[in-house]
Protein backbone atom coordinates (compact mmCIF):
# COMPACT_ATOMS: atom_id res chain seq x y z
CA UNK A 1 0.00 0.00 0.00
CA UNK A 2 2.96 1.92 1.05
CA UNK A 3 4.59 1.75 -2.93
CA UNK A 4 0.81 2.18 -4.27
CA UNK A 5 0.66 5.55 -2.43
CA UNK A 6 4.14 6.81 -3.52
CA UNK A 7 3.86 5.96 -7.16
CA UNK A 8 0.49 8.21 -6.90
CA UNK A 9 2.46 11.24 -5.27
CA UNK A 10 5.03 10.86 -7.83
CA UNK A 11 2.56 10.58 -10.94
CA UNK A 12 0.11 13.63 -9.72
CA UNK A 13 3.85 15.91 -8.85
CA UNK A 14 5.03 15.06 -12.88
CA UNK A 15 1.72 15.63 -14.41
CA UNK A 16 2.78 19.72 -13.98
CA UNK A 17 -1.14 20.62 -14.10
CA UNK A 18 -1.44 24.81 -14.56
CA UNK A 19 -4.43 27.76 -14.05
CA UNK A 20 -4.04 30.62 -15.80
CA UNK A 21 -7.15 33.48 -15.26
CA UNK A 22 -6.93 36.24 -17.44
CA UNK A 23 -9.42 39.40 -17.51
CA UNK A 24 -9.78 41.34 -20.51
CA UNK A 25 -13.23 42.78 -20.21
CA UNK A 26 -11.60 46.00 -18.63
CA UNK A 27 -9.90 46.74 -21.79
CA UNK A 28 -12.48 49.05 -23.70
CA UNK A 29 -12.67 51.74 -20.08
CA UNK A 30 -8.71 51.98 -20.81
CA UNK A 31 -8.41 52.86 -24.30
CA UNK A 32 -10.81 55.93 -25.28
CA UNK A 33 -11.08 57.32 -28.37
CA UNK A 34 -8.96 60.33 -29.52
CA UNK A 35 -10.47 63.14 -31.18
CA UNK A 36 -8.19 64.89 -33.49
CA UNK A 37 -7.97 67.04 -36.49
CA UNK A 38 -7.39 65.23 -39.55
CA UNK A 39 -5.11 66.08 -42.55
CA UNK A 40 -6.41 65.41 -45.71
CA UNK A 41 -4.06 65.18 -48.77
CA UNK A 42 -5.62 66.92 -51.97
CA UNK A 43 -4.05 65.31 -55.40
CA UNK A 44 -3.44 65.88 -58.77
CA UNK A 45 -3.66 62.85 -61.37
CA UNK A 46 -2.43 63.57 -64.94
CA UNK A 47 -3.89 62.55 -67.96
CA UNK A 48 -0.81 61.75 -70.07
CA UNK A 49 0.43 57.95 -69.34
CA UNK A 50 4.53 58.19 -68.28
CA UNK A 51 6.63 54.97 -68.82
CA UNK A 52 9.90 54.48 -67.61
CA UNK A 53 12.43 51.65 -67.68
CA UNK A 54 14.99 49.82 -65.26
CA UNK A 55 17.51 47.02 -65.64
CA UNK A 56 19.41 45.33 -63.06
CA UNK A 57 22.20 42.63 -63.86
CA UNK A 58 23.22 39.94 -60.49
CA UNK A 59 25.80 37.85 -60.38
CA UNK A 60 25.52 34.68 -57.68
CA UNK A 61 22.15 36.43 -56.50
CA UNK A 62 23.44 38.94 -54.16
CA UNK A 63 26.82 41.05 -56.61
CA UNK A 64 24.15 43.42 -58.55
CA UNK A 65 25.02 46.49 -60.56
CA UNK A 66 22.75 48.64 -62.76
CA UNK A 67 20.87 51.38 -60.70
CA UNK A 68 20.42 49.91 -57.59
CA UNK A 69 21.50 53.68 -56.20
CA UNK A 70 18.03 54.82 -57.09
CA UNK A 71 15.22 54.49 -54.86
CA UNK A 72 11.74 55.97 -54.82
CA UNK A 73 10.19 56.56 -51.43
CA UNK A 74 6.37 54.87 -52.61
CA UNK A 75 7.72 51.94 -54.62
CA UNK A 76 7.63 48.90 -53.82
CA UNK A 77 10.33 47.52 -51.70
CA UNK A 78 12.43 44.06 -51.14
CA UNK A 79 15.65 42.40 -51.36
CA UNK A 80 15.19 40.70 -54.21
CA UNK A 81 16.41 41.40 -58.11
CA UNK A 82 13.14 41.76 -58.97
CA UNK A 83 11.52 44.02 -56.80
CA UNK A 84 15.08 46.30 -57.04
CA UNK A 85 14.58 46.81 -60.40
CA UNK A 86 10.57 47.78 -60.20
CA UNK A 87 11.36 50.50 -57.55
CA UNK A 88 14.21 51.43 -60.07
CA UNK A 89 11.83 51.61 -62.59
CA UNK A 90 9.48 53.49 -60.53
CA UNK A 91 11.89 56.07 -59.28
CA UNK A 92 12.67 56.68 -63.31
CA UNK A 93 9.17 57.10 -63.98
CA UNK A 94 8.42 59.80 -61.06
CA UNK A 95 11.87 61.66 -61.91
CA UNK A 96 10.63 61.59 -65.72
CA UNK A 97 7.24 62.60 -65.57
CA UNK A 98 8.61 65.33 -62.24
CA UNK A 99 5.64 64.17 -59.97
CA UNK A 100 5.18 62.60 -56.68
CA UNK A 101 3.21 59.15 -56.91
CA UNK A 102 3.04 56.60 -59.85
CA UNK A 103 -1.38 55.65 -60.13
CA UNK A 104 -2.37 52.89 -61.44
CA UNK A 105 1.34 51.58 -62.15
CA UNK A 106 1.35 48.34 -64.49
CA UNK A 107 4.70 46.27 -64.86
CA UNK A 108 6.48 44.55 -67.19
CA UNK A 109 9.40 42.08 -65.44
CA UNK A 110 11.55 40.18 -68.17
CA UNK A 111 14.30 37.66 -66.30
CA UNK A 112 17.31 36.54 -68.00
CA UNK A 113 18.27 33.74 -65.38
CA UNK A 114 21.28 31.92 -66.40
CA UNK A 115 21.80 29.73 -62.82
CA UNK A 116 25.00 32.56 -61.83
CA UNK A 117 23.79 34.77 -63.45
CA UNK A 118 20.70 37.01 -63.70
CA UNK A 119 19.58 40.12 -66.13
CA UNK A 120 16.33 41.69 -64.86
CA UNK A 121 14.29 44.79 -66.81
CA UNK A 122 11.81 46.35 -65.53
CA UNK A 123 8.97 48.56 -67.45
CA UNK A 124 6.24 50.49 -65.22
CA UNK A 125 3.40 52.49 -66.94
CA UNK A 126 0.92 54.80 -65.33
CA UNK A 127 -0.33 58.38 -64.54
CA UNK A 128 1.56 60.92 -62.92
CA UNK A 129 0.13 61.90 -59.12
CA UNK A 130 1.14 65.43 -57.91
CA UNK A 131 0.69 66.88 -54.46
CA UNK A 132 -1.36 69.90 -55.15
CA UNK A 133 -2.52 71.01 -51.32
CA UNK A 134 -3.50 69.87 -47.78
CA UNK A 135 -6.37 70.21 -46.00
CA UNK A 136 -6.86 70.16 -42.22
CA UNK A 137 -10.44 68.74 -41.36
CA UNK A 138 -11.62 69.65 -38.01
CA UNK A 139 -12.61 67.43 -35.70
CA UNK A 140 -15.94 69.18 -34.63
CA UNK A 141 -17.06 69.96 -37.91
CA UNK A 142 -16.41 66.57 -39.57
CA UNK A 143 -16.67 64.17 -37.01
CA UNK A 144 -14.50 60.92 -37.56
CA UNK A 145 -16.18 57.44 -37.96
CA UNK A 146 -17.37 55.89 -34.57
CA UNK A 147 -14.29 54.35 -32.65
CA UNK A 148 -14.05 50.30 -33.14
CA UNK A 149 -13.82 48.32 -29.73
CA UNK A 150 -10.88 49.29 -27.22
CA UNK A 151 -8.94 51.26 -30.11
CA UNK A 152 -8.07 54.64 -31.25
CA UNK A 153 -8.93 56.31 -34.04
CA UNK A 154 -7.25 55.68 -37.61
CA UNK A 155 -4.96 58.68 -38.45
């Protein structure tokens, strides 16, 4: 009886049973909403399509030359050849066309991939987006949608 009641101890101390409480219904009191102005952006959109063009040559996947040195702030972004030369591509469509934003951009990826070595070109169409103005919205006047459960407002 004496084993019996041992090997019982031992089994119910290695089982490692565990409570966890947790109370979230406190949450929503904590996080009111924020009323604040709002800025909104007014834009331009051009009627003439721009095009522009970027190539990108890598050797072993990670030696790449071409224009890698130019970046544009709204393309997309990555690490790969591919997505280096669309940003390229972007960047030489906003410096061509002297605007801030690329809408409706369309690409064109061609790959040249010979195992060590890789040509990428890049094409992006679309119409030229300038920043024309801002307008502050005030929060009174325009109220903002109705806060969503425990968060703050969307900026």
């Amino acid at each position: 009886m004496k084993k019996l009641m041992m090997a019982a101890a031992l089994a119910t101390l290695a089982s490692g049973c565990l409570s966890v409480n947790k109370n979230d219904g406190g949450n929503s009191c904590l996080k009111p909403c924020a009323v604040k102005d709002r800025v909104h952006v007014k834009y331009e959109v051009g009627k003439e399509r721009v095009q522009a063009s970027d190539q990108l040559n890598c050797l072993f996947g990670f030696i790449c030359w071409g224009s890698t040195a130019h970046i544009a702030d709204q393309g997309e972004f990555g690490f790969g050849a591919q997505a280096k030369a669309k940003n390229g591509a972007y960047a030489n469509a906003c410096d061509e066309a002297k605007c801030d934003s690329i809408a409706a951009a369309r690409y064109s990826i061609k790959t040249e991939d010979y195992f060590v070595f890789k040509k990428v070109k890049a094409e992006v169409s679309g119409y030229p987006v300038r920043v024309v103005g801002t307008e502050v919205l005030d929060a009174v006047k325009n109220p903002p949608p109705p806060c969503k459960k425990g968060g703050m407002l969307p900026l």
